[in-house]
Structure formats: C-alpha cells, structure tokens
N, C-alpha and C. Protein backbone atom coordinates (compact mmCIF):
# COMPACT_ATOMS: atom_id res chain seq x y z
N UNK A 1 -5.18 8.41 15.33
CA UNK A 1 -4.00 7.70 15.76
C UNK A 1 -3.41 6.94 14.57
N UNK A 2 -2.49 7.03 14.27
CA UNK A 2 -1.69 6.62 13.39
C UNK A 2 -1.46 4.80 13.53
N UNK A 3 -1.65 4.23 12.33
CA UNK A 3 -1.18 2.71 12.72
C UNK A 3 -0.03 2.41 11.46
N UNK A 4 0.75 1.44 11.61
CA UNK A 4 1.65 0.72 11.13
C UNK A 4 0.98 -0.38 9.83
N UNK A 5 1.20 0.07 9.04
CA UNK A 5 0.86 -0.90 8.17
C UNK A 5 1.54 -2.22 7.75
N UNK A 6 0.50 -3.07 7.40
CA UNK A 6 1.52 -4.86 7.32
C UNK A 6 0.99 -4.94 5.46
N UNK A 7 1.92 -5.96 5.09
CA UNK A 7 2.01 -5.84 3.82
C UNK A 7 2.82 -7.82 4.31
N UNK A 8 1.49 -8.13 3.47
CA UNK A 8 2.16 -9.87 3.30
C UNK A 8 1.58 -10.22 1.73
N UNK A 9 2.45 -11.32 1.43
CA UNK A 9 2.06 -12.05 0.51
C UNK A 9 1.59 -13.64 0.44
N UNK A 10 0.76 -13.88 0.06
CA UNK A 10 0.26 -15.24 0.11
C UNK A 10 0.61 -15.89 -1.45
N UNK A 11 1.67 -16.26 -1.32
CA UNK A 11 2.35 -17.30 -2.69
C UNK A 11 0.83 -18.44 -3.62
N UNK A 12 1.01 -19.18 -2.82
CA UNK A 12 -0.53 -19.89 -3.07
C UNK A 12 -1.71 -19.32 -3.90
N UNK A 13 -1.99 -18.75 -3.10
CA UNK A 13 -3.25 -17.80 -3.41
C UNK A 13 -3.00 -16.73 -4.53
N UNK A 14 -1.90 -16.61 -4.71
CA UNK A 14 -1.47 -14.78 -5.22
C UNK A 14 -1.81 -13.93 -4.92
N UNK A 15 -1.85 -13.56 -3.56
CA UNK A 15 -2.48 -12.37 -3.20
C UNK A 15 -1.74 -11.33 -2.42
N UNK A 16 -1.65 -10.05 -2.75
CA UNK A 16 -0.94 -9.45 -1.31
C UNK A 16 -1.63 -8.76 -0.52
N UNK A 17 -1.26 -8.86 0.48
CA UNK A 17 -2.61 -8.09 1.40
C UNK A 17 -1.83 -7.16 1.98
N UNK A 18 -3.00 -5.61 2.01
CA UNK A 18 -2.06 -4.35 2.79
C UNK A 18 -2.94 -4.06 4.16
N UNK A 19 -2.58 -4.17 5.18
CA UNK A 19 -3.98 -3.78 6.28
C UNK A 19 -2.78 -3.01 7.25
N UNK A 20 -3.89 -2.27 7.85
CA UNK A 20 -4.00 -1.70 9.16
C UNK A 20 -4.74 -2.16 10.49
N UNK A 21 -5.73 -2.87 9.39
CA UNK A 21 -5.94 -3.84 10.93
C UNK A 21 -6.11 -4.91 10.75
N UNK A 22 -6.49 -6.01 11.83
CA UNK A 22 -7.22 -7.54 11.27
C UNK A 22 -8.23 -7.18 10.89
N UNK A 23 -8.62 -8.10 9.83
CA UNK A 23 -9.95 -8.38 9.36
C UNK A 23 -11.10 -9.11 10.67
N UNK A 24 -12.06 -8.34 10.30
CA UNK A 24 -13.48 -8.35 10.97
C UNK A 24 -14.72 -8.41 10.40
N UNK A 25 -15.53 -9.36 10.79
CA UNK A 25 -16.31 -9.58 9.96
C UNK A 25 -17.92 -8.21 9.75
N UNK A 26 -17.22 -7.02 10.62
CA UNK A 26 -18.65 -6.31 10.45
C UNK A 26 -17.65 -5.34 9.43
N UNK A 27 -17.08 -5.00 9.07
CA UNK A 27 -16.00 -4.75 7.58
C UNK A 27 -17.26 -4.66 6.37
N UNK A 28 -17.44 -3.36 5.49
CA UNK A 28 -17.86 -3.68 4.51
C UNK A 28 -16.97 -4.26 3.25
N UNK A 29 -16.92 -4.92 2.74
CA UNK A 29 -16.08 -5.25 1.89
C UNK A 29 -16.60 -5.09 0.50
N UNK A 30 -15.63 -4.85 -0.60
CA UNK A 30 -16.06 -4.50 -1.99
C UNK A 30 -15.24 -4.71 -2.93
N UNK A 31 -15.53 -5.37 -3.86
CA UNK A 31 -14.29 -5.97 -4.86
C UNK A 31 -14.61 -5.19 -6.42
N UNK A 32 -13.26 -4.78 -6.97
CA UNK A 32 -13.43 -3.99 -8.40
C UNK A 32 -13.42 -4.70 -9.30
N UNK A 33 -13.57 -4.31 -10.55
CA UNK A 33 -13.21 -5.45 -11.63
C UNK A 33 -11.68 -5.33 -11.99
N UNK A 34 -10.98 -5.21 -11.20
CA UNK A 34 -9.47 -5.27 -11.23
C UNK A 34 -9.36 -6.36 -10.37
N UNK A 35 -9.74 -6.79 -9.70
CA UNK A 35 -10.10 -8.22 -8.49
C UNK A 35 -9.23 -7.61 -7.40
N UNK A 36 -9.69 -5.94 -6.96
CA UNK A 36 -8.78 -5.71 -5.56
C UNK A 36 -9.86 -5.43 -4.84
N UNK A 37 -9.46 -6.02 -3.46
CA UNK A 37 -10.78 -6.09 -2.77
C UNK A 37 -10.66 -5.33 -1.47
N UNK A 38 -11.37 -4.34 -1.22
CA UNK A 38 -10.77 -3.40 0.09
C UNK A 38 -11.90 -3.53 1.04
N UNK A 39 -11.50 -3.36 1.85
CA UNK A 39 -12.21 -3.54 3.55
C UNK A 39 -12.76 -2.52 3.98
N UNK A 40 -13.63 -1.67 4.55
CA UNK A 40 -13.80 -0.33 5.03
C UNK A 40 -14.47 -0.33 6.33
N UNK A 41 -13.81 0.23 6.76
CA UNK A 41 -14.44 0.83 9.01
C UNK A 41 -16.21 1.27 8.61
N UNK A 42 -16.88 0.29 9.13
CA UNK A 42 -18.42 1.00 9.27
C UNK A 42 -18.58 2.33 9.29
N UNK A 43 -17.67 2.47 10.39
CA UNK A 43 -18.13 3.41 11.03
C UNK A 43 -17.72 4.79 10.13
N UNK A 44 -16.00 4.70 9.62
CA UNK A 44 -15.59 6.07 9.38
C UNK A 44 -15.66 5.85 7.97
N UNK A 45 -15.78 5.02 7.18
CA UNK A 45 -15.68 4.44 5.32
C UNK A 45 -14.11 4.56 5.34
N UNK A 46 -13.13 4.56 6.52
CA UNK A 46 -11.83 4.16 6.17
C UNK A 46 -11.17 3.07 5.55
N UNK A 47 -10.49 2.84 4.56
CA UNK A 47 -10.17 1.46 4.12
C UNK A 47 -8.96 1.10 5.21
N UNK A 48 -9.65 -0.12 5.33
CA UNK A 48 -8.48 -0.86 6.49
C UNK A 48 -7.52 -2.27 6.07
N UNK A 49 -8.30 -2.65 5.37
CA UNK A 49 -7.27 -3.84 4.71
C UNK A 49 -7.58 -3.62 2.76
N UNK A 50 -6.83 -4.56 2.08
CA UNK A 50 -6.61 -4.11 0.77
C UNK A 50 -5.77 -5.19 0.18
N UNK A 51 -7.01 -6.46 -0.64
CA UNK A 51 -6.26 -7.50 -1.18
C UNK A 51 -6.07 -7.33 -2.78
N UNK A 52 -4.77 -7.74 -3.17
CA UNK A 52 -4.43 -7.31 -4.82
C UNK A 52 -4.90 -9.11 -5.41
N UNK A 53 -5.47 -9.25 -5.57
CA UNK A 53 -6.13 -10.79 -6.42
C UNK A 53 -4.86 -11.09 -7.74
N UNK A 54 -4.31 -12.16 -7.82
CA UNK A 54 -3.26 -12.12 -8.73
C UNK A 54 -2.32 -11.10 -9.08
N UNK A 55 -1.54 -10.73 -8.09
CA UNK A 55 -0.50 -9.94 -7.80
C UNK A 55 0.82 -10.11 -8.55
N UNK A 56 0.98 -11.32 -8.52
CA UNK A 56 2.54 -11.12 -9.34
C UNK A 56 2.37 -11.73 -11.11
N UNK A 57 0.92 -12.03 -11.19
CA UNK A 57 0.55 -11.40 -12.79
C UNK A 57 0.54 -10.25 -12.95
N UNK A 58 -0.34 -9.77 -12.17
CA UNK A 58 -0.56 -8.33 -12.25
C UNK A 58 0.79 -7.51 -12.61
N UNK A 59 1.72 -7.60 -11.99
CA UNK A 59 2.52 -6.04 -11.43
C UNK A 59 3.82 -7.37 -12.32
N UNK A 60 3.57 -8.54 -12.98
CA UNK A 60 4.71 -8.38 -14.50
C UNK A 60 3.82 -8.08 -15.89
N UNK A 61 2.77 -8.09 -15.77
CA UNK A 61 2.24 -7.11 -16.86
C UNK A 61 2.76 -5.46 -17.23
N UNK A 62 2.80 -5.26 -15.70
CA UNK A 62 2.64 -3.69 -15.64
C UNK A 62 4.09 -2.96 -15.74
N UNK A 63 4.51 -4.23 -15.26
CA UNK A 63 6.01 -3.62 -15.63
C UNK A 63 6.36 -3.71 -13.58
N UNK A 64 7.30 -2.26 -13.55
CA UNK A 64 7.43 -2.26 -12.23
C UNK A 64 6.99 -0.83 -11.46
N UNK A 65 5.76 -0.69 -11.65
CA UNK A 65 4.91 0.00 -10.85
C UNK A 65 3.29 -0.41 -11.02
N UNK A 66 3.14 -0.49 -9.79
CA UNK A 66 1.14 -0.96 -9.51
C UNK A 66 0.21 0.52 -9.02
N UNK A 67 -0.30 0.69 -9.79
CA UNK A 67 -1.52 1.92 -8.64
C UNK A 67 -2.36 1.62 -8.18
N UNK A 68 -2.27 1.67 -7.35
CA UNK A 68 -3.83 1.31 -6.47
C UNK A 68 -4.85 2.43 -6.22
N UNK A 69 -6.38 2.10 -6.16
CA UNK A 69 -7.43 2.95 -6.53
C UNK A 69 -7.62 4.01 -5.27
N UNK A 70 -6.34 4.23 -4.65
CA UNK A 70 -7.01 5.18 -3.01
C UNK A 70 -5.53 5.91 -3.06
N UNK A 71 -5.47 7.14 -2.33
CA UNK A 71 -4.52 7.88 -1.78
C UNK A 71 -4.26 7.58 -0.06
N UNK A 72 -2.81 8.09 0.07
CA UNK A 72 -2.85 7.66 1.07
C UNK A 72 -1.17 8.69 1.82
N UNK A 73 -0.79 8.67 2.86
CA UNK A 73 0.03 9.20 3.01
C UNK A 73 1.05 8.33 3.98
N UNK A 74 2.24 8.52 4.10
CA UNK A 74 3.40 7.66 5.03
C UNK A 74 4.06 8.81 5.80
N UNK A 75 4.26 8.00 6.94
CA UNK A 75 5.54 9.25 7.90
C UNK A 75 6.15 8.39 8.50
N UNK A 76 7.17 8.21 9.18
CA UNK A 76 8.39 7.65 9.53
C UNK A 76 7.29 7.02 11.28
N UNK A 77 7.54 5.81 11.33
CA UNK A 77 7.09 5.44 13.01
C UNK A 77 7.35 6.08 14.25
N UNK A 78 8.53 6.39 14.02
CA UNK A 78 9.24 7.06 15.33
C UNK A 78 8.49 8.61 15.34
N UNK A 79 7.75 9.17 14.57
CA UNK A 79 7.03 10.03 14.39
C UNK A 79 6.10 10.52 15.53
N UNK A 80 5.91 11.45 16.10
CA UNK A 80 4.89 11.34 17.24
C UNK A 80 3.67 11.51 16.91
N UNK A 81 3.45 12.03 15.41
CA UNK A 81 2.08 12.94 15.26
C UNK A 81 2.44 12.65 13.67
N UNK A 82 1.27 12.50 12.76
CA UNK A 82 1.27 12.72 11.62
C UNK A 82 1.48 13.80 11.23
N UNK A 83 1.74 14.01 9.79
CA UNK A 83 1.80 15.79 9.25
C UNK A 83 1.14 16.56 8.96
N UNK A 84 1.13 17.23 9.59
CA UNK A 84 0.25 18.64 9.38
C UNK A 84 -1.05 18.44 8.50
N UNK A 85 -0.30 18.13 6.94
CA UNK A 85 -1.78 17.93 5.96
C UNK A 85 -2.99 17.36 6.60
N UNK A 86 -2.43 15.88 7.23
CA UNK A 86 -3.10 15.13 7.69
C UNK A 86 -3.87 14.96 8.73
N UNK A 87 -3.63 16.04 9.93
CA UNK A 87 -4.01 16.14 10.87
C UNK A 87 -5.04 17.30 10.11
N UNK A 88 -4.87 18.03 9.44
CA UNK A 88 -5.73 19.16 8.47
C UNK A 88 -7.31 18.80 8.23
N UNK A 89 -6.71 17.37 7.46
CA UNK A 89 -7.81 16.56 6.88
C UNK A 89 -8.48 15.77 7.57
N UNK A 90 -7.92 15.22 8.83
CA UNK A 90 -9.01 14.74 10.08
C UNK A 90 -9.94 15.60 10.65
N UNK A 91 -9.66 17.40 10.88
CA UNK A 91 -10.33 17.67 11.40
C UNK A 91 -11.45 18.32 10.69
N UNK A 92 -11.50 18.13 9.12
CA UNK A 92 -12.31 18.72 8.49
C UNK A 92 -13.65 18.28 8.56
C-alpha cells in the first residue's frame, strides 16, 4: 500500500525529516557518518523515516542538490496502484 510522504523541517535543530510514518520506538534506527539517521520496519528492513542532521549546512555546501543513501520511487496520489516496476519488486 502506498503512503504519502511528509517532509518537515525543524529550524532549531537543523534537521529535515522525511517519513512515511510516525516514529516508533520498536524502529531500528542507524546513523551514518554523514549524521543521516534512518528508521527501518522490523519487520520488512523498510526505511520509514529519514533525518538529514545539519541540513541547511549541508545542502549550501553542496550547492543545490543532496543525495541521499537509498532509492526510492514517486507516483502522483490520485494514483490507484503504484507502477508496474514497483509492484514487480514487491512481489519478488
């Protein structure tokens, strides 16, 4: 099932956070030496949330593009079904 992703920023903190879901504390969590710290589903090793640690240092260093360490794919909401690839790659 497809979810909606949220994308906030915490000024204060510098952080931006990307999730799909709330944070939970049975979440494995794991931080890189880039200070991005991602969340993952026990159960499936899906990443579900995804904090950038000093974000708007970060991305005026870099200029104006950030990569982040995971792939991932987008389709429009009004969408009924993800695409093809993707439904490909669930059932593998």
């Amino acid at each position: 099932m497809a979810t909606r992703v949220r994308v906030s920023y915490d000024k204060e903190g510098d952080v931006l956070h990307i999730d799909v879901a709330v944070p939970y504390a049975e979440q494995e969590t794991d931080i890189n030496d880039d200070w991005i710290v991602t969340r993952t589903n026990p159960e499936t090793g899906a990443v579900e949330n995804v904090e950038i640690i000093g974000f708007s240092r970060r991305f005026q260093e870099l200029g104006d593009e950030l990569e982040l360490p995971f792939y991932g794919e987008f389709w429009p909401v009004a969408s009924a079904a993800p695409p093809r690839s993707l439904r490909a790659a669930a059932n593998e």
